[in-house]
PDB file of N, CA and C in Angstrom:
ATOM      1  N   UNK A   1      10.636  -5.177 -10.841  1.00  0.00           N
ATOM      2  CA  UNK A   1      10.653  -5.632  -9.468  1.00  0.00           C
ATOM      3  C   UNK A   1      10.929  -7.128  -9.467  1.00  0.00           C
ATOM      4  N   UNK A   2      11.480  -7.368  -8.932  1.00  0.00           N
ATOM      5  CA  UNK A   2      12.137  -9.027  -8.481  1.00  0.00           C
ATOM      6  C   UNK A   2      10.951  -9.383  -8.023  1.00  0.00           C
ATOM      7  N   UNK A   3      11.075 -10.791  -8.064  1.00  0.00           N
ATOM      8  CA  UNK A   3      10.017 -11.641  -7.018  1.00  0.00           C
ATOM      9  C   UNK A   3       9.954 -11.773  -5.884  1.00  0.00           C
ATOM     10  N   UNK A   4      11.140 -11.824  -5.762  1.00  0.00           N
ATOM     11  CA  UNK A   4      11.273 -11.791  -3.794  1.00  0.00           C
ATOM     12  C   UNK A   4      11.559 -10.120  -3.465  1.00  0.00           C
ATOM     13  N   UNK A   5      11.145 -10.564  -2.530  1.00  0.00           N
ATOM     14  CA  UNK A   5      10.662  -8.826  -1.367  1.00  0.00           C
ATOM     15  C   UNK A   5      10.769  -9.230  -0.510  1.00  0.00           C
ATOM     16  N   UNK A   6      10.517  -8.266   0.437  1.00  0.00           N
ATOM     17  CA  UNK A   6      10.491  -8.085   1.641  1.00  0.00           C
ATOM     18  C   UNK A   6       9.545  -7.183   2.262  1.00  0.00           C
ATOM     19  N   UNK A   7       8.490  -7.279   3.471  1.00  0.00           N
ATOM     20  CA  UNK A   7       7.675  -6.306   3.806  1.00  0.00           C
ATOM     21  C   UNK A   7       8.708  -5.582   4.765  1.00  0.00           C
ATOM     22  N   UNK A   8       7.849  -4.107   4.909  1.00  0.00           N
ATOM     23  CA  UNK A   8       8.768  -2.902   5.610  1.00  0.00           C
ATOM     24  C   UNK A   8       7.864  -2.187   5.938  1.00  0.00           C
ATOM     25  N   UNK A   9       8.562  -1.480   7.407  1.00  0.00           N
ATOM     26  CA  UNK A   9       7.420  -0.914   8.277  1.00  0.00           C
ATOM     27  C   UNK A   9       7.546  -1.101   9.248  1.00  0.00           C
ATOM     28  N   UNK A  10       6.786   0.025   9.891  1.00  0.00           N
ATOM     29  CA  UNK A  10       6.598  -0.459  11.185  1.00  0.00           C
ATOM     30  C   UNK A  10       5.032  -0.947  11.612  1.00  0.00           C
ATOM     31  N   UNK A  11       5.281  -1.984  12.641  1.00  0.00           N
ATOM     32  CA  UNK A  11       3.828  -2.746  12.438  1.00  0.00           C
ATOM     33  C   UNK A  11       2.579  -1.589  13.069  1.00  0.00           C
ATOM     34  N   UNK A  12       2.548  -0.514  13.996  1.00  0.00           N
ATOM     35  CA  UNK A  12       1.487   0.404  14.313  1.00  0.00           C
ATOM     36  C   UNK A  12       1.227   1.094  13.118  1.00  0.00           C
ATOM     37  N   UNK A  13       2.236   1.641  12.500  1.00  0.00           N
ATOM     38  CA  UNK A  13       1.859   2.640  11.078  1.00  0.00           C
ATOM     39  C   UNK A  13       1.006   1.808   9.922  1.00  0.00           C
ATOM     40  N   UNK A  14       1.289   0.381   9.687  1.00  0.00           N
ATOM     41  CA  UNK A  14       0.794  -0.664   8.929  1.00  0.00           C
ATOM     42  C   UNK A  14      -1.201  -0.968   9.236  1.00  0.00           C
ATOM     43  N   UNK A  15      -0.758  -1.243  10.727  1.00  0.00           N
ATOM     44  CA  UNK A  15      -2.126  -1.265  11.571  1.00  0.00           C
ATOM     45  C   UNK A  15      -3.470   0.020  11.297  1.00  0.00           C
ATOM     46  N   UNK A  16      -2.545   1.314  11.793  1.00  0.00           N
ATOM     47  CA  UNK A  16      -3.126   2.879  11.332  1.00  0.00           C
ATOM     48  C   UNK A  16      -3.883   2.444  10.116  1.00  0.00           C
ATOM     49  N   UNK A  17      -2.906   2.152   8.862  1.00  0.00           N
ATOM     50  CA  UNK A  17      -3.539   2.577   7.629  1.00  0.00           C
ATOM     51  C   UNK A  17      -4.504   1.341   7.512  1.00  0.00           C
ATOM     52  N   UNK A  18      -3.866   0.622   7.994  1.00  0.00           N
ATOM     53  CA  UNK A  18      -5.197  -1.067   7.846  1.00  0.00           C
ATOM     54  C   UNK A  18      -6.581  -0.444   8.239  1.00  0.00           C
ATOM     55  N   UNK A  19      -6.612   0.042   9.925  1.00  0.00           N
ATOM     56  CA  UNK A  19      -8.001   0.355  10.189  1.00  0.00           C
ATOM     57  C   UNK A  19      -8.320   1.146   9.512  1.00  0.00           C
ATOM     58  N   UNK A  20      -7.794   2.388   8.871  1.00  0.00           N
ATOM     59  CA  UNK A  20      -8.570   3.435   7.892  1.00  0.00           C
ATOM     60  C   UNK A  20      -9.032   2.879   6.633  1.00  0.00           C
ATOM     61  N   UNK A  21      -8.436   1.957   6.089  1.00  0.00           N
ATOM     62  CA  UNK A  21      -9.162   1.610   5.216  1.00  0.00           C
ATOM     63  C   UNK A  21     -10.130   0.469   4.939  1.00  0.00           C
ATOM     64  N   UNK A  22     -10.375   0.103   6.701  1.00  0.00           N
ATOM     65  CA  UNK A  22     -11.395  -1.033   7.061  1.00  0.00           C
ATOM     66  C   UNK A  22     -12.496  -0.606   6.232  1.00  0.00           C
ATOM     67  N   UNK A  23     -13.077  -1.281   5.403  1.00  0.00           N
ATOM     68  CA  UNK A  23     -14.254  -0.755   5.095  1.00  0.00           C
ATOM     69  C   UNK A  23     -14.824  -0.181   3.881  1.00  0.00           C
ATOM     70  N   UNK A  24     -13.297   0.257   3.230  1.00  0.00           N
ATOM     71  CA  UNK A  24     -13.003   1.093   2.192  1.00  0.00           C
ATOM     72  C   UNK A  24     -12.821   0.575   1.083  1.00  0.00           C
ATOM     73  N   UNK A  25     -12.863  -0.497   0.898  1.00  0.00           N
ATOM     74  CA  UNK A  25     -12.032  -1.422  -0.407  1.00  0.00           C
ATOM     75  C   UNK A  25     -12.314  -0.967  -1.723  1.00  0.00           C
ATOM     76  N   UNK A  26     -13.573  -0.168  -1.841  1.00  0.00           N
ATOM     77  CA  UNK A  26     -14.086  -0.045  -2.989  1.00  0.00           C
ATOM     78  C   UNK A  26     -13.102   1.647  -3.418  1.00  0.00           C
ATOM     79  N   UNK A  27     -12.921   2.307  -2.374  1.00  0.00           N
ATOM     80  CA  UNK A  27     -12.042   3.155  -2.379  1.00  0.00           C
ATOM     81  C   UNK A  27     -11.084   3.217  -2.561  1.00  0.00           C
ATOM     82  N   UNK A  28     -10.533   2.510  -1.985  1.00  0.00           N
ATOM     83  CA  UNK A  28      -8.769   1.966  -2.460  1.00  0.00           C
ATOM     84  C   UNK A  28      -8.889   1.608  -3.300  1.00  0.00           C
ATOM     85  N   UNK A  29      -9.492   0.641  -3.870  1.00  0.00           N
ATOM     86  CA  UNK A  29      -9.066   0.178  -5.282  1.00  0.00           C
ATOM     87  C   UNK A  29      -9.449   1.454  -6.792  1.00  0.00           C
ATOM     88  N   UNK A  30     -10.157   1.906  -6.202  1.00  0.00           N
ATOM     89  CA  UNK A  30     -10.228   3.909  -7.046  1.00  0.00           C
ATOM     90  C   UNK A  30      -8.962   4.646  -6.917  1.00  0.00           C
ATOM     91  N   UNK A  31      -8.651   4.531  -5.761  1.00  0.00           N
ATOM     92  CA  UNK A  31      -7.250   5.070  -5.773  1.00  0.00           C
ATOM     93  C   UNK A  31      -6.270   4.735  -6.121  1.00  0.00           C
ATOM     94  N   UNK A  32      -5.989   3.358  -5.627  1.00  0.00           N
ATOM     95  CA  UNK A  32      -5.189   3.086  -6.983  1.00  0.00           C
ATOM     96  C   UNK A  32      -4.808   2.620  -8.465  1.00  0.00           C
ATOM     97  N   UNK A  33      -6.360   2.589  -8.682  1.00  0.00           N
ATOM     98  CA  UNK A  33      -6.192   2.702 -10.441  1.00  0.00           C
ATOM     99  C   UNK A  33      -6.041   4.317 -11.189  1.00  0.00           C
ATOM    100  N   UNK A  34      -6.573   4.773  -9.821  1.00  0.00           N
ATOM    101  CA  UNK A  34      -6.592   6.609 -10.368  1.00  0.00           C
ATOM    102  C   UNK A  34      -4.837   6.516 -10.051  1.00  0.00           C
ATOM    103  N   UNK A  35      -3.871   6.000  -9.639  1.00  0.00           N
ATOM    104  CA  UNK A  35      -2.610   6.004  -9.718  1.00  0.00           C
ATOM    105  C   UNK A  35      -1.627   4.876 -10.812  1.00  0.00           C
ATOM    106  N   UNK A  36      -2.512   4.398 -11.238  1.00  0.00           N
ATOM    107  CA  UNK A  36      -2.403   3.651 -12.576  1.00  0.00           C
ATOM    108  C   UNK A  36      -1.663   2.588 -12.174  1.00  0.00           C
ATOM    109  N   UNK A  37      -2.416   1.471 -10.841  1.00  0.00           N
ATOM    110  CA  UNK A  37      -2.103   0.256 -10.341  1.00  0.00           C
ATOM    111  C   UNK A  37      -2.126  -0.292 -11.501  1.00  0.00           C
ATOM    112  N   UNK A  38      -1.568  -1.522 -11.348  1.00  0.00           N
ATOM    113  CA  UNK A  38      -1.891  -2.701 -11.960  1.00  0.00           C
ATOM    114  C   UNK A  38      -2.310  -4.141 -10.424  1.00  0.00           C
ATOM    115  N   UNK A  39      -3.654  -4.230 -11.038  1.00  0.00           N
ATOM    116  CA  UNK A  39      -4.052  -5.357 -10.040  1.00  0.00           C
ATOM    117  C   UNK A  39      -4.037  -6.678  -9.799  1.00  0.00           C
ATOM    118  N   UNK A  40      -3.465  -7.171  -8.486  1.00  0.00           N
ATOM    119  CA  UNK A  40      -2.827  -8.213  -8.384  1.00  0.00           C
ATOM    120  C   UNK A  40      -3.896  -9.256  -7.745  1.00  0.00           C
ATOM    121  N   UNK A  41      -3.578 -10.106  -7.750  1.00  0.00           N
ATOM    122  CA  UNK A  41      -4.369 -11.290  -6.865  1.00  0.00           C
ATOM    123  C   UNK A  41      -3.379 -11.629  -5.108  1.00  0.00           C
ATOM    124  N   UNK A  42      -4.540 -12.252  -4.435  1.00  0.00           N
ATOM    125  CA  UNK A  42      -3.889 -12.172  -3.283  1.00  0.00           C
ATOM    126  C   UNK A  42      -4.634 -10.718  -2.003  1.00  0.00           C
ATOM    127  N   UNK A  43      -5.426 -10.934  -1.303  1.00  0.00           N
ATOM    128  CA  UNK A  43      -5.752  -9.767  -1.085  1.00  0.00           C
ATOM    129  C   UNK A  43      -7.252  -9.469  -1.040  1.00  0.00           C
ATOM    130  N   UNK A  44      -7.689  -8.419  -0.532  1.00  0.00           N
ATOM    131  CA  UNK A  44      -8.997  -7.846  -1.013  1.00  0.00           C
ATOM    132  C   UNK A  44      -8.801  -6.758  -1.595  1.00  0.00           C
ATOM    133  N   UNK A  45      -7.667  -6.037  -1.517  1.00  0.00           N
ATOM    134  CA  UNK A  45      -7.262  -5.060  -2.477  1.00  0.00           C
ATOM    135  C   UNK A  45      -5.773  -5.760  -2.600  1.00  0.00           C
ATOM    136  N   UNK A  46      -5.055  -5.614  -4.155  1.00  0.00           N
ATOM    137  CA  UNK A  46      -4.071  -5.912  -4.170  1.00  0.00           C
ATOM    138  C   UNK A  46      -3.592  -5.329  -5.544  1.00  0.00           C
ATOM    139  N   UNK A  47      -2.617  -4.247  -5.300  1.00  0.00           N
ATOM    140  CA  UNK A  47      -1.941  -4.036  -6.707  1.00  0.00           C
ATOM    141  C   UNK A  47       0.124  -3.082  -6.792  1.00  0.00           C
ATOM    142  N   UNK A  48       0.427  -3.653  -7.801  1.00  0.00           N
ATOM    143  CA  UNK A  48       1.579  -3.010  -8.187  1.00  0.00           C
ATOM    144  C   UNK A  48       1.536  -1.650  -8.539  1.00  0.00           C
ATOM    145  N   UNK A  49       1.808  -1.014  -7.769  1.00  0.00           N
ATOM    146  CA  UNK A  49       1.983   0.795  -7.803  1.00  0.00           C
ATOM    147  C   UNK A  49       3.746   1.603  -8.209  1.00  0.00           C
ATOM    148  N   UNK A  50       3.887   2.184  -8.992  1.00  0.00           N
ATOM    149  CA  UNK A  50       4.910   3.107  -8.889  1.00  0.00           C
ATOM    150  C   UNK A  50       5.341   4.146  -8.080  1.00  0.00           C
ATOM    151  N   UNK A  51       6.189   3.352  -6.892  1.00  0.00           N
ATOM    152  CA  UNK A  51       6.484   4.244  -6.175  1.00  0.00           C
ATOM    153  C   UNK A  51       7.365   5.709  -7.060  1.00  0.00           C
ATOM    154  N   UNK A  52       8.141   5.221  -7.830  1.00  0.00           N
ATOM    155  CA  UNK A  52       8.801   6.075  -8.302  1.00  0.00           C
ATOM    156  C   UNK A  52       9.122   5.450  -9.936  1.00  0.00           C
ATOM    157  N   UNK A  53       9.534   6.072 -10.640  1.00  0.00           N
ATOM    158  CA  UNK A  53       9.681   5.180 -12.123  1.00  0.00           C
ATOM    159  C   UNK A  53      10.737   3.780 -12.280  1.00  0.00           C
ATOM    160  N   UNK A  54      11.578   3.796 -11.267  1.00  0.00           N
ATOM    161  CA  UNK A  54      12.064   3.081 -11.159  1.00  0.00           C
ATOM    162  C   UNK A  54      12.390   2.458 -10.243  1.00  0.00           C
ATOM    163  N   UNK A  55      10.980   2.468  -9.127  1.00  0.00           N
ATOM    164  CA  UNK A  55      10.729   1.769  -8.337  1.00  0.00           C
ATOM    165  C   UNK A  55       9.344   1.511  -7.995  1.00  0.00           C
ATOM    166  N   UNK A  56       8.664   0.069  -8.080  1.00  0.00           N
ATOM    167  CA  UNK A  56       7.299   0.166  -7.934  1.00  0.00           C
ATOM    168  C   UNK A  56       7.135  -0.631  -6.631  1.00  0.00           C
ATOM    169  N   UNK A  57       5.971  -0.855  -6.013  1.00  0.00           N
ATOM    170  CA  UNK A  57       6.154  -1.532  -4.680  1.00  0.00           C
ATOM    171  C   UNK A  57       4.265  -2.552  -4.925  1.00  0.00           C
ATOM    172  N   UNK A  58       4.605  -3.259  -4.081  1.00  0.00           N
ATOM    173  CA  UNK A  58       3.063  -4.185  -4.209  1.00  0.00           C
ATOM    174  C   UNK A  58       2.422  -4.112  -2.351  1.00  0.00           C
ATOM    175  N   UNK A  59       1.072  -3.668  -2.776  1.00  0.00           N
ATOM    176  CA  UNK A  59       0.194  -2.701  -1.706  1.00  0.00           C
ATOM    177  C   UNK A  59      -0.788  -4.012  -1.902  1.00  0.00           C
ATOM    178  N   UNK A  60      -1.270  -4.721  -0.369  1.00  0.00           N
ATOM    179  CA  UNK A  60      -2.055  -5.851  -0.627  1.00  0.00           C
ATOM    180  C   UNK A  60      -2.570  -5.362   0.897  1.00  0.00           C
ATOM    181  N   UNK A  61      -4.079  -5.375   1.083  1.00  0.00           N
ATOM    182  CA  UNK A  61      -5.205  -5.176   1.953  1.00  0.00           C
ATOM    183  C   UNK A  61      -6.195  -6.198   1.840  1.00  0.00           C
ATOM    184  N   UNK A  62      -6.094  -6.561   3.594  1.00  0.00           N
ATOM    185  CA  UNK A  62      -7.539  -7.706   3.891  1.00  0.00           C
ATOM    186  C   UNK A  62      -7.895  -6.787   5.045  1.00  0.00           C
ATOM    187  N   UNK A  63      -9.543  -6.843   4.380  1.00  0.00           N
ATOM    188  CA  UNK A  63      -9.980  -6.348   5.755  1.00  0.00           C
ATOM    189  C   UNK A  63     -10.551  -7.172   6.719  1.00  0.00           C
ATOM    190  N   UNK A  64     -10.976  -6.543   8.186  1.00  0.00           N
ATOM    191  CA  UNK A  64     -10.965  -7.179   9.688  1.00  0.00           C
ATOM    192  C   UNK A  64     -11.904  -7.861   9.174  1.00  0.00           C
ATOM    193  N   UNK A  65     -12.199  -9.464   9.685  1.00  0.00           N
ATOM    194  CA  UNK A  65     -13.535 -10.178  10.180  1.00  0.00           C
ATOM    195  C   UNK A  65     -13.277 -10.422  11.630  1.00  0.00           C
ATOM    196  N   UNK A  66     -13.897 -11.582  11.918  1.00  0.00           N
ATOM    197  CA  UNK A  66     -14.324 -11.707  13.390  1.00  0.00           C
ATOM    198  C   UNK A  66     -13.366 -12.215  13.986  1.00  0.00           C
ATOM    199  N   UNK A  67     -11.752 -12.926  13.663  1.00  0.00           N
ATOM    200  CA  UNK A  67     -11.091 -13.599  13.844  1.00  0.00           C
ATOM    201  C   UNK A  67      -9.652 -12.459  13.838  1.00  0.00           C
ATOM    202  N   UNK A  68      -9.457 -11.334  12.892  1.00  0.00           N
ATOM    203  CA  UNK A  68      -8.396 -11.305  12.493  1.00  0.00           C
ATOM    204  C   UNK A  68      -8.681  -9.328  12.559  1.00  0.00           C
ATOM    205  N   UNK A  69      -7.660  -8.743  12.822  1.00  0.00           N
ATOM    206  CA  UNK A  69      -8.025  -7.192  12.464  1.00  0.00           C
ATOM    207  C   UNK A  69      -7.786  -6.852  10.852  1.00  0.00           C
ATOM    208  N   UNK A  70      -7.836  -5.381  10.724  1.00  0.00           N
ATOM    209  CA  UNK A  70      -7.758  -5.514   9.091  1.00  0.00           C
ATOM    210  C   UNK A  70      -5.753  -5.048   8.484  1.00  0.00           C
ATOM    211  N   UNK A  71      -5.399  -5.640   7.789  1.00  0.00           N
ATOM    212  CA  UNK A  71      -3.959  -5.677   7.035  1.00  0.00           C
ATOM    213  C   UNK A  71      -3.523  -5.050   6.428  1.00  0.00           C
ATOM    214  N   UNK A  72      -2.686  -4.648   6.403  1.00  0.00           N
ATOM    215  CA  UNK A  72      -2.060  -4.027   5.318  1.00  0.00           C
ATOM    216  C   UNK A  72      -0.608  -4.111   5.159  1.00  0.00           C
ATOM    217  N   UNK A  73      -0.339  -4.396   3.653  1.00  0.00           N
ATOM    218  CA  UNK A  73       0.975  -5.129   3.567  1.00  0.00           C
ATOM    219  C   UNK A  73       1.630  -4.267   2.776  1.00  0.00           C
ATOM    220  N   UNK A  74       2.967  -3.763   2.871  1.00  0.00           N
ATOM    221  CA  UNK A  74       3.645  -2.972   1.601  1.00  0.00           C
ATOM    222  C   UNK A  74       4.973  -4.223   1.233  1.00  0.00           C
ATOM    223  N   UNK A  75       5.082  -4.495   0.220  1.00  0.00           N
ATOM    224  CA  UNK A  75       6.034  -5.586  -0.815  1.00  0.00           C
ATOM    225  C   UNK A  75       7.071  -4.309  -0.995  1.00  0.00           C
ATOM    226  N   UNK A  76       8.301  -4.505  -0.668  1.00  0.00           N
ATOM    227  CA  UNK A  76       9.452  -4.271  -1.617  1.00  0.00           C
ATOM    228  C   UNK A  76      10.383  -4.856  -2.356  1.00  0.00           C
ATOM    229  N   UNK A  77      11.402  -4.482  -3.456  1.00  0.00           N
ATOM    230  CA  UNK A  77      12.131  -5.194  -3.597  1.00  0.00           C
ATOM    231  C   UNK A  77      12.913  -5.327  -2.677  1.00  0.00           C
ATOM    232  N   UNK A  78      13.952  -6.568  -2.634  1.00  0.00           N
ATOM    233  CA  UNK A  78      14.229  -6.660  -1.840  1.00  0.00           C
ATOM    234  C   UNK A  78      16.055  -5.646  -1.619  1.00  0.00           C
ATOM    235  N   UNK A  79      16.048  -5.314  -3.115  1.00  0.00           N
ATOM    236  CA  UNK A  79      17.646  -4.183  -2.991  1.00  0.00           C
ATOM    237  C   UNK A  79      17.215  -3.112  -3.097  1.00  0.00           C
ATOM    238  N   UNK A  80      15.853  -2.393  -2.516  1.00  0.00           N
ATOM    239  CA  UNK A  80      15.487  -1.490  -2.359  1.00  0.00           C
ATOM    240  C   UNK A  80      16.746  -0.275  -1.678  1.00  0.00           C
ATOM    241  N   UNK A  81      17.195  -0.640  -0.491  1.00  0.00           N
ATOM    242  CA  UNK A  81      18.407   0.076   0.111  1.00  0.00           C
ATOM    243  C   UNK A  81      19.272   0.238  -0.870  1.00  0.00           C
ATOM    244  N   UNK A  82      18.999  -0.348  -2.193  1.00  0.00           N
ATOM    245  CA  UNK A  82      20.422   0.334  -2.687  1.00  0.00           C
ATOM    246  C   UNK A  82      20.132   1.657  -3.538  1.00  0.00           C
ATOM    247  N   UNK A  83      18.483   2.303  -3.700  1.00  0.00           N
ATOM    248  CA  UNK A  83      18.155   2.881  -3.759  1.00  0.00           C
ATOM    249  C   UNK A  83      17.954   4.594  -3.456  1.00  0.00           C
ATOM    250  N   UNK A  84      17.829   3.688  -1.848  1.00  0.00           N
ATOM    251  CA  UNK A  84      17.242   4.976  -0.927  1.00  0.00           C
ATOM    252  C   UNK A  84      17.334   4.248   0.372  1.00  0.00           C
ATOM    253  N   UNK A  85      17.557   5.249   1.203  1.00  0.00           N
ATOM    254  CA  UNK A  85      17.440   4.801   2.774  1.00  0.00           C
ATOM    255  C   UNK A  85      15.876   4.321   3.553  1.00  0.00           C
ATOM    256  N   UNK A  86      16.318   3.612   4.231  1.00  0.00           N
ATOM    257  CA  UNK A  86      15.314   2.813   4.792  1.00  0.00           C
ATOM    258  C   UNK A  86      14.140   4.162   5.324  1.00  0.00           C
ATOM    259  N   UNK A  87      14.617   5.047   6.195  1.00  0.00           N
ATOM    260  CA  UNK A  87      13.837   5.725   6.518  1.00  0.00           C
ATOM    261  C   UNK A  87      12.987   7.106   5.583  1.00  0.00           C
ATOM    262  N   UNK A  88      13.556   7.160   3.865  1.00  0.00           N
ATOM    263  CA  UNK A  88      13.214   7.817   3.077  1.00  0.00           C
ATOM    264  C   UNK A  88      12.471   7.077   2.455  1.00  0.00           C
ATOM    265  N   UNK A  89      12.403   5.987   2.253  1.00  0.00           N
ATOM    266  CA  UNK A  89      11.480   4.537   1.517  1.00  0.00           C
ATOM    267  C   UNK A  89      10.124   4.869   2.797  1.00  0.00           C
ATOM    268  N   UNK A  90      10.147   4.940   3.801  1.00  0.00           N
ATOM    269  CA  UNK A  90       8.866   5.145   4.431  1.00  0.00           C
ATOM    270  C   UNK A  90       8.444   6.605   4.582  1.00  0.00           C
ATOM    271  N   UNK A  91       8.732   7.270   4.283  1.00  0.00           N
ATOM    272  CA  UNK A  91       8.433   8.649   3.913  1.00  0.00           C
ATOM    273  C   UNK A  91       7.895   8.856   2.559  1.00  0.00           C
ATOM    274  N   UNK A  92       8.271   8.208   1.465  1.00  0.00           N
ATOM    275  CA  UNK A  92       7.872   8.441   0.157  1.00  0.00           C
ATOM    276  C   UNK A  92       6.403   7.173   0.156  1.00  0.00           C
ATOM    277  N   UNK A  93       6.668   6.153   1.231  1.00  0.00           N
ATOM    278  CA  UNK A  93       5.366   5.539   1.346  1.00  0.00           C
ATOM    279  C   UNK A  93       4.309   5.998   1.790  1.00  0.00           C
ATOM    280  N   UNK A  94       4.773   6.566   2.790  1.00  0.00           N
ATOM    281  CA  UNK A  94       3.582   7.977   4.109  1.00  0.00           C
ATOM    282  C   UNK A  94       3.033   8.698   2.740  1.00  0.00           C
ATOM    283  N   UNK A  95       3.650   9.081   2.207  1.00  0.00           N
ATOM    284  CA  UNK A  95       3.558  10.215   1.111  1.00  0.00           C
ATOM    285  C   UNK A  95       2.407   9.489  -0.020  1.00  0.00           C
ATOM    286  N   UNK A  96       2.698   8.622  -0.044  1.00  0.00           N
ATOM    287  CA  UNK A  96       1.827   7.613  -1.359  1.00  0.00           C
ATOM    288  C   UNK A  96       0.178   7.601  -0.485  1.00  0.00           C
ATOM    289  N   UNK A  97       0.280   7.186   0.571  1.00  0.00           N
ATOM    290  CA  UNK A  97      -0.697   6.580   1.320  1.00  0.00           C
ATOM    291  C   UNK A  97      -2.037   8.316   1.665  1.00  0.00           C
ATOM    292  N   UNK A  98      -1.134   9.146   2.006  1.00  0.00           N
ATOM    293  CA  UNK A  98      -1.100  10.682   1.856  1.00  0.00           C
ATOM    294  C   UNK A  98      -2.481  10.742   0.507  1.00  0.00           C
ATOM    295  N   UNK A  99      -1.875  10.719  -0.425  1.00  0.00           N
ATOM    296  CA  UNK A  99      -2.221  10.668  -2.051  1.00  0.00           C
ATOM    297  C   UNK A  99      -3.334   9.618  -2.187  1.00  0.00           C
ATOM    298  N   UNK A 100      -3.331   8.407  -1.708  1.00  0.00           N
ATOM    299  CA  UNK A 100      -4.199   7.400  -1.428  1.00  0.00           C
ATOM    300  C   UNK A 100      -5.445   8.211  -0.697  1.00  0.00           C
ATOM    301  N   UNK A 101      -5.176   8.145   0.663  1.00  0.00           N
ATOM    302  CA  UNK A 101      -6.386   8.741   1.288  1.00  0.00           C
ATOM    303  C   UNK A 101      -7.110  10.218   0.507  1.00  0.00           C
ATOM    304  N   UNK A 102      -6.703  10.791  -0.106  1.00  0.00           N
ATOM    305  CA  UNK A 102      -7.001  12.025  -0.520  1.00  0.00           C
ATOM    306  C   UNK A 102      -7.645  11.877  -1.992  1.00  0.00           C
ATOM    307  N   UNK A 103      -7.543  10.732  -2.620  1.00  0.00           N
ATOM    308  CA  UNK A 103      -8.389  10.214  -3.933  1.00  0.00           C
ATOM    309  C   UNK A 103      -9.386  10.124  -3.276  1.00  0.00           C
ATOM    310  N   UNK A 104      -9.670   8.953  -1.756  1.00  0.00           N
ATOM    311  CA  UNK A 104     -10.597   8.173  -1.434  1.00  0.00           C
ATOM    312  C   UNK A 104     -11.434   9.397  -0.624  1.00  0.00           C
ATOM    313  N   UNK A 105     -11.251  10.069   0.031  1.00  0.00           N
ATOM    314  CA  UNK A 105     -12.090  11.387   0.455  1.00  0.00           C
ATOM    315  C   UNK A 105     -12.150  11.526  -0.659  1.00  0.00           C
ATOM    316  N   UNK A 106     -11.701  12.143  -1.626  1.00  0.00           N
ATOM    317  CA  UNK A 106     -12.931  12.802  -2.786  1.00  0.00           C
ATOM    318  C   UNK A 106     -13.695  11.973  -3.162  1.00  0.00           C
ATOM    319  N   UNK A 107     -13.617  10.757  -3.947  1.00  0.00           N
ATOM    320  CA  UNK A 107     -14.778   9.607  -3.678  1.00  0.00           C
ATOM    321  C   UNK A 107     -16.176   9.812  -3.011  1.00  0.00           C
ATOM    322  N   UNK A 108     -15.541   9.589  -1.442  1.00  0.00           N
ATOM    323  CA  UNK A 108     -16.698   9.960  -0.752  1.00  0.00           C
ATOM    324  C   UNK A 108     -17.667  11.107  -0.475  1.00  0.00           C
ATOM    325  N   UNK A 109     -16.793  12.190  -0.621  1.00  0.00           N
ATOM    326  CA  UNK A 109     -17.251  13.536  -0.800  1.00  0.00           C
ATOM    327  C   UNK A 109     -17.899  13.484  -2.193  1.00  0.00           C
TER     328      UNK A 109
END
């Protein structure tokens, strides 16, 4: 992955997954080492995930205080499109996040 990126998304779907995982940090970060992150700085959760083998993406979460709601950021490269289409890159993200929440329910369960 290059250094420069670009975030992608749309900002309600970003928001969605922010508030679900208000709260959760200790969860997310289970989930994605159970997806074999590598953890980044920057963040209250922050790590490099494999979207695909030859594409990984950087997933960085702050959650809400009294000032700010809670974040959530997805990093791409930035020649991601030469990949895959914009709207299949957020489908295989839905899909990750999918996989995410479903570590973090078992967790809690």
């Amino acid at each position: 992955m290059e250094k420069q990126g670009q975030s992608v998304g749309r900002k309600k779907f970003f928001q969605n997954i922010g508030d679900y995982f208000n709260g959760k940090t200790e969860e997310l970060s289970f989930a994605c080492e159970a997806l074999h992150g590598k953890r980044l700085e920057k963040g209250d959760v922050a790590y490099k995930l494999n979207l695909f083998s030859f594409l990984s993406i950087i997933l960085r979460f702050w959650e809400a205080d009294e000032d700010f709601p809670p974040t959530m950021q997805i990093l791409v490269d930035k020649n991601v499109v030469d990949y895959m289409h914009y709207e299949t890159l957020m489908f295989a993200i839905t899909h990750m996040f999918d996989r995410i929440k479903k570590i973090c329910a078992d967790v809690i369960n």
